[in-house]
C-alpha atoms as a PDB file:
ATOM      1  CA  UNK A   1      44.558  17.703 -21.982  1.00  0.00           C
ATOM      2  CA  UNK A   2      41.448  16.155 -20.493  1.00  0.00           C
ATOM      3  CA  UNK A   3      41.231  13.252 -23.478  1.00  0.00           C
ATOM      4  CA  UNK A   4      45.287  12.340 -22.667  1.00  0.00           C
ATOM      5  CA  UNK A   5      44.566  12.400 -19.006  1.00  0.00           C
ATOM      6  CA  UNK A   6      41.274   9.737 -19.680  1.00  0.00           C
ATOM      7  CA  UNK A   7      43.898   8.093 -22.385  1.00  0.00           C
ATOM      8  CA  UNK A   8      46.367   7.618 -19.462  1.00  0.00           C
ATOM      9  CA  UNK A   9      44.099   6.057 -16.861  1.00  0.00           C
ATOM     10  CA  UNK A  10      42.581   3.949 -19.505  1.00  0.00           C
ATOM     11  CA  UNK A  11      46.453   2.152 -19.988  1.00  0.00           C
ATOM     12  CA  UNK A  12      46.564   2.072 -16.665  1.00  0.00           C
ATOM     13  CA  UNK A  13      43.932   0.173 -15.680  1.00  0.00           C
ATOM     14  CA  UNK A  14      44.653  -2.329 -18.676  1.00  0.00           C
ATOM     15  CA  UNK A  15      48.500  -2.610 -17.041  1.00  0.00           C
ATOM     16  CA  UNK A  16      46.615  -3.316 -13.551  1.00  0.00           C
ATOM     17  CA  UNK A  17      44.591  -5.999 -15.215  1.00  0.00           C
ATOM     18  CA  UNK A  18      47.461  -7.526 -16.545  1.00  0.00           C
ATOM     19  CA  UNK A  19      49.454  -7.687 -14.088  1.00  0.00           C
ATOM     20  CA  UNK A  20      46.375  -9.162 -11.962  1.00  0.00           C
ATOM     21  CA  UNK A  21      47.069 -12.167 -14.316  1.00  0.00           C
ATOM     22  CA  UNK A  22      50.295 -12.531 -14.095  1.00  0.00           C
ATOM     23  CA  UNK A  23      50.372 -12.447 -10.380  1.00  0.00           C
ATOM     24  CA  UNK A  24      47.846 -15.673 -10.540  1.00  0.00           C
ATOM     25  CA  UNK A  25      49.463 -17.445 -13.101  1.00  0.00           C
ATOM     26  CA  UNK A  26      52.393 -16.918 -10.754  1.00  0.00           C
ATOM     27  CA  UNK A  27      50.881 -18.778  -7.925  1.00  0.00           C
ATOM     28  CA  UNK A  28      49.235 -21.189 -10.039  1.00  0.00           C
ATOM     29  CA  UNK A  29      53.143 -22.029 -11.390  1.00  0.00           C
ATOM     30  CA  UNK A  30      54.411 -22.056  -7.850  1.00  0.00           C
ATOM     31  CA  UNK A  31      51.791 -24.872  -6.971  1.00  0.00           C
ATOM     32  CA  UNK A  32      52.884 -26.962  -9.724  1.00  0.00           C
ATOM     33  CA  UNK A  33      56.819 -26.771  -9.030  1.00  0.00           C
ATOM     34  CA  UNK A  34      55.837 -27.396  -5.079  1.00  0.00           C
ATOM     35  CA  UNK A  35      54.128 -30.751  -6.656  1.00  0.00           C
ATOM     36  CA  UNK A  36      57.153 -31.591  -8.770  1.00  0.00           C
ATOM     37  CA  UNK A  37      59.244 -30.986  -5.354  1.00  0.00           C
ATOM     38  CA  UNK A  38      57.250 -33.704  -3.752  1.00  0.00           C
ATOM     39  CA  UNK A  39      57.332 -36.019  -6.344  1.00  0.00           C
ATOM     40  CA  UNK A  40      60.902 -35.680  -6.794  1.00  0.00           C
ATOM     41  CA  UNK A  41      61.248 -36.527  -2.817  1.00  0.00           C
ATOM     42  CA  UNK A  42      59.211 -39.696  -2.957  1.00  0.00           C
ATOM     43  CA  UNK A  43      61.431 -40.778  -6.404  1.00  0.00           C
ATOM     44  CA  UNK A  44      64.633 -40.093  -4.187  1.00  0.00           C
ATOM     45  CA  UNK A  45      63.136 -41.535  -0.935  1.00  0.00           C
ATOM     46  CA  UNK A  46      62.409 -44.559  -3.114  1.00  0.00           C
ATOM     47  CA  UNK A  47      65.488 -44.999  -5.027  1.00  0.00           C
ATOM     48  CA  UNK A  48      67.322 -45.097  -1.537  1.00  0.00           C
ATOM     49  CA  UNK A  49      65.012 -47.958  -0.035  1.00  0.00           C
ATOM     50  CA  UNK A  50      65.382 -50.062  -2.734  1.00  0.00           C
ATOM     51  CA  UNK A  51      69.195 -49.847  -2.554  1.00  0.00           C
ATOM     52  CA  UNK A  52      68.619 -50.795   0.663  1.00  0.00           C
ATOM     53  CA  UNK A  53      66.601 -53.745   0.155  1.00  0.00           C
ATOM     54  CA  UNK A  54      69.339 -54.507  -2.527  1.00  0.00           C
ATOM     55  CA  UNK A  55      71.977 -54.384   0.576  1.00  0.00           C
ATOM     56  CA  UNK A  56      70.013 -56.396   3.104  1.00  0.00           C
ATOM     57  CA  UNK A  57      68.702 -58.934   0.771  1.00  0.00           C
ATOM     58  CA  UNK A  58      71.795 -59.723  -1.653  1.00  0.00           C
ATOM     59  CA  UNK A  59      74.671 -58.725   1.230  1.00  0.00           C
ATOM     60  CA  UNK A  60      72.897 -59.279   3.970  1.00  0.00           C
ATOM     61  CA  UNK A  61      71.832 -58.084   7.428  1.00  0.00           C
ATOM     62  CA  UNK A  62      74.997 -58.217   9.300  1.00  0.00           C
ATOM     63  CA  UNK A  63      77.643 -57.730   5.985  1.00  0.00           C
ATOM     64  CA  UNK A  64      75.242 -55.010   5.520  1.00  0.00           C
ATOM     65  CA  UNK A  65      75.510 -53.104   8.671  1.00  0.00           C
ATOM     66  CA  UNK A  66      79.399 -54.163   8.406  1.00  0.00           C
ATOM     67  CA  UNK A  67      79.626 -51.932   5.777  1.00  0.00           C
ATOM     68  CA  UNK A  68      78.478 -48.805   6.835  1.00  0.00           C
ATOM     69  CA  UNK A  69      80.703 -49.113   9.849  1.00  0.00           C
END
């Protein structure tokens, strides 16, 4: 009884090891997608100021302002 009770807290330690890990490599993964957020913003961010130099420059100040009234 005594050797399956030492057997038992021996697994369980090694399961609170593990799972140690996995809650870092959690956090370390939730760092990285918060990066890719960011640099997904500044793509978008940037994709819509160049369509708006595109307006201004090739339509226009005024046509341009026409238009999104």
């Amino acid at each position: 009884m005594e050797s399956r009770l030492k057997l038992l807290e021996e697994r369980v330690e090694h399961h609170h090891k593990q799972i140690s890990k996995l809650f870092g490599k959690i956090e370390d993964t939730n760092q990285c997608i918060q990066k890719i957020m960011t640099t997904m913003a500044q793509i978008k961010w940037t994709f819509y100021g160049a369509v708006g130099y595109y307006a201004v420059s090739e339509l226009g100040l005024l046509k341009a302002l026409k238009i999104l009234n």
